[in-house]
N, C-alpha and C. Protein backbone atom coordinates (compact mmCIF):
# COMPACT_ATOMS: atom_id res chain seq x y z
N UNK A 1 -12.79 22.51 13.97
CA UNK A 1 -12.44 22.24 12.59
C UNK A 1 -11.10 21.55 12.45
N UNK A 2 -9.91 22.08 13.17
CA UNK A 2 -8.99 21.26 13.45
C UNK A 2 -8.89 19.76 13.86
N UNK A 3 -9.92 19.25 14.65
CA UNK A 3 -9.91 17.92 14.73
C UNK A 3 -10.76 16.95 13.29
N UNK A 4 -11.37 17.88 12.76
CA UNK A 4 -11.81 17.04 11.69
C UNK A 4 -10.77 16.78 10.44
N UNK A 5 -9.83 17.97 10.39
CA UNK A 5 -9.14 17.64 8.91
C UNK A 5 -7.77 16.90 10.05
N UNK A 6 -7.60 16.61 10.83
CA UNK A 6 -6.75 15.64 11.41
C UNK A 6 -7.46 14.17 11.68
N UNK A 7 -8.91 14.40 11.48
CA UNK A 7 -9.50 13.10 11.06
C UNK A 7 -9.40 12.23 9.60
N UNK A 8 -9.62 13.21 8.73
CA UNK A 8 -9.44 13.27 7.58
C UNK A 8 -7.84 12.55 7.00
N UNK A 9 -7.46 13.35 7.77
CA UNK A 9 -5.88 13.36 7.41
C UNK A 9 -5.29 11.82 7.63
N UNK A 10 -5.95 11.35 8.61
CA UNK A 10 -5.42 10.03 9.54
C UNK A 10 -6.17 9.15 8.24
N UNK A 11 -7.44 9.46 8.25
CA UNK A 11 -8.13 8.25 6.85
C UNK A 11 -7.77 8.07 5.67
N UNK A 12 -7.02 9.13 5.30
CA UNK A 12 -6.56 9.02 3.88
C UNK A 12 -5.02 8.77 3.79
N UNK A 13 -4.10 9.15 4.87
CA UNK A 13 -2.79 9.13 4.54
C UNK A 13 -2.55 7.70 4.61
N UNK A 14 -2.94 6.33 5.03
CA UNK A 14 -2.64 5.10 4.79
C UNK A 14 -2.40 4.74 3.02
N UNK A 15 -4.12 5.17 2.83
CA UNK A 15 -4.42 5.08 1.22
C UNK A 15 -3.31 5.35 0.20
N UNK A 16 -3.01 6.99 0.46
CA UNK A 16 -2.24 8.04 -0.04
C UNK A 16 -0.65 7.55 0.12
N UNK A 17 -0.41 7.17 1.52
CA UNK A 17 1.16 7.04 1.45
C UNK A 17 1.73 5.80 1.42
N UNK A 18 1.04 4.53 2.59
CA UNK A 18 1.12 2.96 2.42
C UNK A 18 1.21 2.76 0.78
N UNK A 19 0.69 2.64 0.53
CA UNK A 19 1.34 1.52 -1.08
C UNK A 19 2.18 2.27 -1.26
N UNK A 20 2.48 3.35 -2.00
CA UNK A 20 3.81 3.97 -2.28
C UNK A 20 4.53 3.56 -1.47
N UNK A 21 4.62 3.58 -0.14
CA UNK A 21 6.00 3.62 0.63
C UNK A 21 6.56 1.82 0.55
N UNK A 22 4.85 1.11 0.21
CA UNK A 22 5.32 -0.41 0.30
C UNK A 22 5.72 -0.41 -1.08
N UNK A 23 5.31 0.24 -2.21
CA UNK A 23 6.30 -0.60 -3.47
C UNK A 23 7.27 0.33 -3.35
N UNK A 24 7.43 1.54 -2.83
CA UNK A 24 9.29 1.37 -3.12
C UNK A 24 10.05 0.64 -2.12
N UNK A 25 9.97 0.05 -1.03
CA UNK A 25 10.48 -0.56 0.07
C UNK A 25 10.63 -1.98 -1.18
N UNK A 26 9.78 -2.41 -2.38
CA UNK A 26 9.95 -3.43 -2.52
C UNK A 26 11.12 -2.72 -4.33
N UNK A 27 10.85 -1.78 -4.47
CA UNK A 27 11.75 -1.97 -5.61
C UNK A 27 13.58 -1.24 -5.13
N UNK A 28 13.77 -1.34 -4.15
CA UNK A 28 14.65 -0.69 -3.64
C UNK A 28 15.31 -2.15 -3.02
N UNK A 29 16.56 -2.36 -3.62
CA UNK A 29 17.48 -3.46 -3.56
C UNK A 29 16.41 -4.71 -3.31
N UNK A 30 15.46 -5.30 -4.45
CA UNK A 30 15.06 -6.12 -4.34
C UNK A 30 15.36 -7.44 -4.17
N UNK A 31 16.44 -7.83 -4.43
CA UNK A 31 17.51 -9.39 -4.49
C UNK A 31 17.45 -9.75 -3.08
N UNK A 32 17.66 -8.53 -1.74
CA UNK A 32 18.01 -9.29 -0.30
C UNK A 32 16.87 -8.56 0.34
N UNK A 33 15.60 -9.12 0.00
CA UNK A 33 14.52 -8.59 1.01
C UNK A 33 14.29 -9.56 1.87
N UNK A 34 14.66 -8.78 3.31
CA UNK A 34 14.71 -9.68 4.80
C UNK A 34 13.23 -10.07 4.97
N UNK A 35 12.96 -10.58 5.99
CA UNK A 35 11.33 -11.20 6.09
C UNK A 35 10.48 -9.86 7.11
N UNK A 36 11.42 -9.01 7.55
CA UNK A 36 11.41 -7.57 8.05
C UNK A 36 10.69 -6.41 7.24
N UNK A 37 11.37 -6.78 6.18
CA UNK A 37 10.44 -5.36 4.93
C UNK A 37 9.11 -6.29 4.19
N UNK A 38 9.46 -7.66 4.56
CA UNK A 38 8.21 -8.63 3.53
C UNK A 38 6.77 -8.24 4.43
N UNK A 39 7.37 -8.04 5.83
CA UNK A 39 6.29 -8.28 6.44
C UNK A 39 5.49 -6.39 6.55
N UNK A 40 6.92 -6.01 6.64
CA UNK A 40 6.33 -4.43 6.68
C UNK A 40 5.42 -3.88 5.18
N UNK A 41 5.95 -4.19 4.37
CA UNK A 41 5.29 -4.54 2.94
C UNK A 41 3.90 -5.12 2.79
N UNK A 42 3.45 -6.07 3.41
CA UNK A 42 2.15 -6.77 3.38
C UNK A 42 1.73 -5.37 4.28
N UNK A 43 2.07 -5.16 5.67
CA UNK A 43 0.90 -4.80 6.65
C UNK A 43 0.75 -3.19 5.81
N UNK A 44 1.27 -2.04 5.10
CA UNK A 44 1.61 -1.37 4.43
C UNK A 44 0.51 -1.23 3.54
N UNK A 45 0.82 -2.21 2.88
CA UNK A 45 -0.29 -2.46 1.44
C UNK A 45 -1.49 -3.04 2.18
N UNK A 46 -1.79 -3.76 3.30
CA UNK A 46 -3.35 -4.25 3.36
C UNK A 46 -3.62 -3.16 3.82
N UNK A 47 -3.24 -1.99 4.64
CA UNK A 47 -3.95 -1.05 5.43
C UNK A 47 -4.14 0.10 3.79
N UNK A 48 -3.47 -0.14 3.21
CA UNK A 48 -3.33 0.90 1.57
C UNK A 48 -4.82 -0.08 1.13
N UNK A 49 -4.87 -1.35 0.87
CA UNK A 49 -6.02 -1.46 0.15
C UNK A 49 -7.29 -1.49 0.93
N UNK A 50 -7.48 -1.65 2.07
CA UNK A 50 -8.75 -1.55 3.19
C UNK A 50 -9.09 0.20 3.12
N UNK A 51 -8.20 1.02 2.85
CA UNK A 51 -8.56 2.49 3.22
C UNK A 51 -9.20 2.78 1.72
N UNK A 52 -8.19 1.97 0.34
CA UNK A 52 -8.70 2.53 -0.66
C UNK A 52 -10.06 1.97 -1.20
N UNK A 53 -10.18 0.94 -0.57
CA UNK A 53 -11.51 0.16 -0.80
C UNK A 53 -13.03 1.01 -0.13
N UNK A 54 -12.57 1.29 1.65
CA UNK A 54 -13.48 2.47 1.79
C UNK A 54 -13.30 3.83 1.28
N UNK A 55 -12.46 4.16 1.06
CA UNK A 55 -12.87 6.01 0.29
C UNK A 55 -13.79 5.39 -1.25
N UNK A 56 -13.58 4.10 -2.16
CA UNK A 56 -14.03 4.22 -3.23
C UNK A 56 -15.72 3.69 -3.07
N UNK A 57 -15.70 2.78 -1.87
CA UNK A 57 -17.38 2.52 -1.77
C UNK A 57 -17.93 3.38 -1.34
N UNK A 58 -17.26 4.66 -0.64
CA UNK A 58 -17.94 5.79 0.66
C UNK A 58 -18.68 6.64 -0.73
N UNK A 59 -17.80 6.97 -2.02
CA UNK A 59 -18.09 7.81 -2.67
C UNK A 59 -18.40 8.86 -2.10
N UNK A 60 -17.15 9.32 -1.65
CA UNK A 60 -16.98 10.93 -0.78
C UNK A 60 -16.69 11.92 -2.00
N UNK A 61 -16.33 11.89 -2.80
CA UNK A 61 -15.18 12.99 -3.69
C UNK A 61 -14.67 12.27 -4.70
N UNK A 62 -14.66 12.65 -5.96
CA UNK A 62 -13.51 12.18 -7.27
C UNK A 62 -12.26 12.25 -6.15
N UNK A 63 -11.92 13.61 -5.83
CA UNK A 63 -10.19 13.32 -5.24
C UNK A 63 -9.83 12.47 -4.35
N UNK A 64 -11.26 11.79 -3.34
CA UNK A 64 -11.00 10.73 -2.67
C UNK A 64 -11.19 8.99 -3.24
N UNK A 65 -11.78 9.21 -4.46
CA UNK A 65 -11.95 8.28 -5.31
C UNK A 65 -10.32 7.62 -5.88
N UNK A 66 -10.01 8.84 -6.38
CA UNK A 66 -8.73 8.54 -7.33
C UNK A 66 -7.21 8.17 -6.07
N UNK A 67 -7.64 8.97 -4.87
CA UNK A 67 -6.49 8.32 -3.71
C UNK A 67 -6.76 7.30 -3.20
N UNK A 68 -8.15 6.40 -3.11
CA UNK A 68 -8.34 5.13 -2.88
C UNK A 68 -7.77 4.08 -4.66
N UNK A 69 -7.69 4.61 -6.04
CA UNK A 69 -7.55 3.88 -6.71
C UNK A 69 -5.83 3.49 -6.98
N UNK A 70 -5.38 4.84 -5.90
CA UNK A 70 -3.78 4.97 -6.49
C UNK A 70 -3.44 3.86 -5.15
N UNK A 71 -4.09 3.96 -4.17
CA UNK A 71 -3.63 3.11 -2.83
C UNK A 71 -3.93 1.88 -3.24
N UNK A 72 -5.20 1.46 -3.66
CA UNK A 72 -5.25 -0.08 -4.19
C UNK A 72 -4.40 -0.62 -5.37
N UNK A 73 -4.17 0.31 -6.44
CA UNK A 73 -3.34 -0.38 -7.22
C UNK A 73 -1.93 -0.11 -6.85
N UNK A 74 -1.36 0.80 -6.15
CA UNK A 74 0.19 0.16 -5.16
C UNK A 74 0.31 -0.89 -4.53
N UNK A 75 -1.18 -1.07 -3.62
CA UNK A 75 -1.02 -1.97 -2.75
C UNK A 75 -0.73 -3.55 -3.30
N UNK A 76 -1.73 -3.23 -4.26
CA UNK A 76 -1.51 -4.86 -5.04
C UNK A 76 -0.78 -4.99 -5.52
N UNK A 77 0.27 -3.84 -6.14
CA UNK A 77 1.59 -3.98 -7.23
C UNK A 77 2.43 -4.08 -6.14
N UNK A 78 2.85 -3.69 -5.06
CA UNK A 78 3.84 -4.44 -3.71
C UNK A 78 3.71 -5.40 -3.29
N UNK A 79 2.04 -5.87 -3.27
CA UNK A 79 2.11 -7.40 -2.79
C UNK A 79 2.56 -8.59 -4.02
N UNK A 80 2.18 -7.99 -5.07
CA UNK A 80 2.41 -8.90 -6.03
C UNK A 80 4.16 -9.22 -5.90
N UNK A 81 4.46 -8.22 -6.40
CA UNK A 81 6.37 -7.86 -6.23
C UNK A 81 6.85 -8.75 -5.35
N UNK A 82 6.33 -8.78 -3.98
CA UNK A 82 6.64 -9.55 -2.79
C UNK A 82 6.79 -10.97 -3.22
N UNK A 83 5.50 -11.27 -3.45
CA UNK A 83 5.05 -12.57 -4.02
C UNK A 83 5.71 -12.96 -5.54
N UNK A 84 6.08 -12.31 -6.17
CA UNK A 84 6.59 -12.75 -7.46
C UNK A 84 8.39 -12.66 -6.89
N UNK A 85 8.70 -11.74 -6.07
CA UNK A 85 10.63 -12.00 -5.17
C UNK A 85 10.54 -13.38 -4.76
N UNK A 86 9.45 -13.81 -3.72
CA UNK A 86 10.22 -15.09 -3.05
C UNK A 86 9.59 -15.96 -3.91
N UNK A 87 8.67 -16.44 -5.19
CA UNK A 87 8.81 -17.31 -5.56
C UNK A 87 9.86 -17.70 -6.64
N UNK A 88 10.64 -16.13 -6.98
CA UNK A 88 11.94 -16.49 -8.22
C UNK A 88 12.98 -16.68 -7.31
N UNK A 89 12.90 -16.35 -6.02
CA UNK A 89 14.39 -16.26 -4.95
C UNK A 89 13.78 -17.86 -4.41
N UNK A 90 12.98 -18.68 -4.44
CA UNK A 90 12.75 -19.77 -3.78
C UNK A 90 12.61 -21.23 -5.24
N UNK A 91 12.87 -20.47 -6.00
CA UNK A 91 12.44 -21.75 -7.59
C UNK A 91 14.54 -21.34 -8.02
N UNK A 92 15.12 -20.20 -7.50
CA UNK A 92 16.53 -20.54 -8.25
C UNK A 92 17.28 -21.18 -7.44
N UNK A 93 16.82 -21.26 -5.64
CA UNK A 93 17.87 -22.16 -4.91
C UNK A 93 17.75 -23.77 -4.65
């Protein structure tokens, strides 16, 4: 039983913790984001929206439903962020 909820655990904590950890990495001194957090930020959020995309097609659980909807919409609100930093940090220089 132990190896299954450490299965569990491994499938959902991308969903669950990736986007969060990528949009605050992006709202946390946003002006000097190195190409270091841009990139940690993308890989962050695609593994956040690939996990939340399967828990919401698997239709395992509402509670795995709603942690695939919170991982996809972080994921896309960090990538966007990303993408909306370097095109205002690349249109003011």
């Amino acid at each position: 039983m132990e190896s299954l909820a450490l299965a569990v655990a491994i499938i959902v904590a991308p969903a669950m913790f990736g986007g969060p950890i990528a949009l605050l990495v992006t709202l946390w001194n946003p002006t000097k984001m190195s190409r270091f957090r841009k990139i940690f930020v993308y890989i962050l959020a695609s593994l956040s929206l690939l996990v939340g995309c399967f828990l919401i097609f698997e239709n395992v659980s509402s509670g795995a439903r709603n942690v695939g909807i919170l991982g996809i919409a972080t994921g896309l609100f960090s990538i966007w962020r990303v993408r909306k930093l370097a095109s205002s940090n690349s249109s003011s220089h």
